[in-house]
C-alpha atoms as a PDB file:
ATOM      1  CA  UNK A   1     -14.533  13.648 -30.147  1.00  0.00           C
ATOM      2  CA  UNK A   2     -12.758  10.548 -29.240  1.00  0.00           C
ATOM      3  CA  UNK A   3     -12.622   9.145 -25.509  1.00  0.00           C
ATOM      4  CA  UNK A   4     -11.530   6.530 -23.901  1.00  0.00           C
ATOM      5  CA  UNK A   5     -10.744   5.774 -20.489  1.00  0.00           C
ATOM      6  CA  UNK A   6      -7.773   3.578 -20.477  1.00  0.00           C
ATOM      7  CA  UNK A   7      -6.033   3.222 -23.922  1.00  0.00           C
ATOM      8  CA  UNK A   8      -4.801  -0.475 -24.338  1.00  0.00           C
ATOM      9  CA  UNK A   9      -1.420   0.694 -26.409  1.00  0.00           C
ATOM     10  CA  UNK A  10       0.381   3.701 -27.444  1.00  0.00           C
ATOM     11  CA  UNK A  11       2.379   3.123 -30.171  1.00  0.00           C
ATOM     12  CA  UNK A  12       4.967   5.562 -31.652  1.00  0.00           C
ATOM     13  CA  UNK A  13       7.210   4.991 -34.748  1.00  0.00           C
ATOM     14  CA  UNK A  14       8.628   6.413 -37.867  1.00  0.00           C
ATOM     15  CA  UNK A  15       6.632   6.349 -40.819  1.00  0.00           C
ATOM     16  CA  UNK A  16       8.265   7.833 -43.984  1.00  0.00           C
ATOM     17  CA  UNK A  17      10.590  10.596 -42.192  1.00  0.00           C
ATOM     18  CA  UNK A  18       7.425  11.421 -39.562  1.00  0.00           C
ATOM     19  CA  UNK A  19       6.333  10.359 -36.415  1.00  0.00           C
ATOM     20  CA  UNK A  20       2.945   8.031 -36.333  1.00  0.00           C
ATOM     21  CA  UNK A  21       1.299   7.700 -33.143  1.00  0.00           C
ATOM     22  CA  UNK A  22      -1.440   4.732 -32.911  1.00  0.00           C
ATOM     23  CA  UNK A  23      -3.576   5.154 -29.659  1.00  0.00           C
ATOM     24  CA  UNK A  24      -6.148   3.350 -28.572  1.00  0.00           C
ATOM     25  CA  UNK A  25      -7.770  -0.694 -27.547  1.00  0.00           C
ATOM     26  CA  UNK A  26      -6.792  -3.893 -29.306  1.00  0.00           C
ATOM     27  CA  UNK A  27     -10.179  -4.577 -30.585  1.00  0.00           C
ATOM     28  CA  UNK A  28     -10.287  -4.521 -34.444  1.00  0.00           C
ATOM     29  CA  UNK A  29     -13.046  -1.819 -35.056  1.00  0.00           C
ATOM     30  CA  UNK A  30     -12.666  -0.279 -31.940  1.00  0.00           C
ATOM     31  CA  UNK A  31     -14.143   3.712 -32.571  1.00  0.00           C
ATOM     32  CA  UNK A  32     -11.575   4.680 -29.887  1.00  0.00           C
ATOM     33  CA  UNK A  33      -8.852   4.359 -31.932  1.00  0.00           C
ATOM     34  CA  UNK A  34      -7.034   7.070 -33.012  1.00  0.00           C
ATOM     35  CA  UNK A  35      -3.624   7.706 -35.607  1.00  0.00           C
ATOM     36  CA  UNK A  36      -1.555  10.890 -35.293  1.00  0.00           C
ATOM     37  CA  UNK A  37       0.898  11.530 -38.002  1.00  0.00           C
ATOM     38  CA  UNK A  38       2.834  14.132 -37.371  1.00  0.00           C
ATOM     39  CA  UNK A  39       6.696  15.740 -37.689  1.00  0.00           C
ATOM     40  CA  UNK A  40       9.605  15.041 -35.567  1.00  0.00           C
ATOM     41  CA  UNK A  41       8.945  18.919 -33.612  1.00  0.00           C
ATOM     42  CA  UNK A  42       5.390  18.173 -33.449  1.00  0.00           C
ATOM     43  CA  UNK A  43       5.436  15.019 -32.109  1.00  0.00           C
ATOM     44  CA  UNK A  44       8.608  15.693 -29.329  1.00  0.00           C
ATOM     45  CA  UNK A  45       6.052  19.073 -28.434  1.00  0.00           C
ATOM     46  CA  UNK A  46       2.972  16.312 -27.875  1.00  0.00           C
ATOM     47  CA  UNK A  47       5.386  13.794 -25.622  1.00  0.00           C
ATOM     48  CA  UNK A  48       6.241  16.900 -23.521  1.00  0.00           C
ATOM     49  CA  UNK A  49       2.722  18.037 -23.059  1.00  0.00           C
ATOM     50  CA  UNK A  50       1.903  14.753 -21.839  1.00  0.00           C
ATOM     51  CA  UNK A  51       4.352  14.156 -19.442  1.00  0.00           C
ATOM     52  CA  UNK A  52       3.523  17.611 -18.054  1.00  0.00           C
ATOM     53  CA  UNK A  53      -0.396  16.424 -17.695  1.00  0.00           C
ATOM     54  CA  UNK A  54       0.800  12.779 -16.865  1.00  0.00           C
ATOM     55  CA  UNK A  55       2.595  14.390 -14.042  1.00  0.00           C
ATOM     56  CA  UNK A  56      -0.192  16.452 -13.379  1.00  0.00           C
ATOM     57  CA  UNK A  57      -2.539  13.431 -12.869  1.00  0.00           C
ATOM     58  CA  UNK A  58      -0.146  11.262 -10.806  1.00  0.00           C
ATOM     59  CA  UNK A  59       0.008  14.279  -7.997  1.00  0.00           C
ATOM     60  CA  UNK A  60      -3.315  14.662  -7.952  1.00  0.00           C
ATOM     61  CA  UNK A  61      -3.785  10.719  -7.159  1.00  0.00           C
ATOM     62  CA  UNK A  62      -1.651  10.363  -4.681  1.00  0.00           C
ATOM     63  CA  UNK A  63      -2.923  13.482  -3.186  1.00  0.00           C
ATOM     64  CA  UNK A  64      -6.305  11.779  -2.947  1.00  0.00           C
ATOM     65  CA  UNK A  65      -4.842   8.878  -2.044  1.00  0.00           C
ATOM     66  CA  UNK A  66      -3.371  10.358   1.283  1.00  0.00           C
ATOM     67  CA  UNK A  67      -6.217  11.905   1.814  1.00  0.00           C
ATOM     68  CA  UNK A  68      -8.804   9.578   0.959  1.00  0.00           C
ATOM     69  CA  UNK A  69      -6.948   7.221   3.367  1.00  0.00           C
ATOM     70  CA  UNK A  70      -8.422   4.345   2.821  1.00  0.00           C
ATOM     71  CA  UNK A  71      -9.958   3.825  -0.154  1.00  0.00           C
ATOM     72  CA  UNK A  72      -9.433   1.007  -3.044  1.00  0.00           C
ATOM     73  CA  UNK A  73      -8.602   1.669  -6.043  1.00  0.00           C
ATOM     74  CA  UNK A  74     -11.715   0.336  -7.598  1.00  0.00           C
ATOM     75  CA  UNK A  75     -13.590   3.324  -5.388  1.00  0.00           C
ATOM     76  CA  UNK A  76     -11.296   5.889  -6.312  1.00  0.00           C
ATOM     77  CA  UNK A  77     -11.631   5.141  -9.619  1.00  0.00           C
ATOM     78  CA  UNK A  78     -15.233   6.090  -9.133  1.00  0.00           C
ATOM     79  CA  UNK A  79     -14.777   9.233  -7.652  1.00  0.00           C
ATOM     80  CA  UNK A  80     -12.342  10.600 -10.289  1.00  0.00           C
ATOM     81  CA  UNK A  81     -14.603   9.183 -13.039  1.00  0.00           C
ATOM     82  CA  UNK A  82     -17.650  11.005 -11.222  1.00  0.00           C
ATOM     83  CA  UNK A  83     -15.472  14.219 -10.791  1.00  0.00           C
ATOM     84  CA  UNK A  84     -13.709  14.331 -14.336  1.00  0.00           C
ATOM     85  CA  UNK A  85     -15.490  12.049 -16.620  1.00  0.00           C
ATOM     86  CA  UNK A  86     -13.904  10.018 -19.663  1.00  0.00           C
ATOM     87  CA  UNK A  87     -10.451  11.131 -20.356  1.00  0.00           C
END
């Protein structure tokens, strides 16, 4: 299973009438990378379901952040790490 916390880049393009999908850090060998190459249907069904959990995430923070008053970001990083792990 590949994880990563941040990705560095997300790059989409077309690639011989499909859809390839590079994710992952900037280092050469990095093991975190990871290619998708998938069809047109496929790939607008992936950028849907992330926006739906990208949404999903960006509630959540600010709900913590209104709650967790006044945190930095550097400790609520921490507490989401220690809740969730490595996305």
């Amino acid at each position: 299973m590949v994880k990563f916390k941040y990705p560095e880049f997300i790059y989409a393009f077309e690639q011989e009438g499909r859809v390839r999908i590079d994710i992952g850090h900037n280092e050469t060998n990095a093991p975190e990378r990871v290619r998708l190459l998938l069809d047109k249907d496929q790939a607008l069904g992936l950028k849907e379901q992330l926006e739906r959990e990208i949404a999903k995430v960006e509630y959540h923070e600010r709900h913590l952040k209104e709650h967790l008053g006044a945190l930095n970001r550097q400790e609520l990083d921490s507490l989401i790490e220690k809740k969730h792990g490595d996305f």
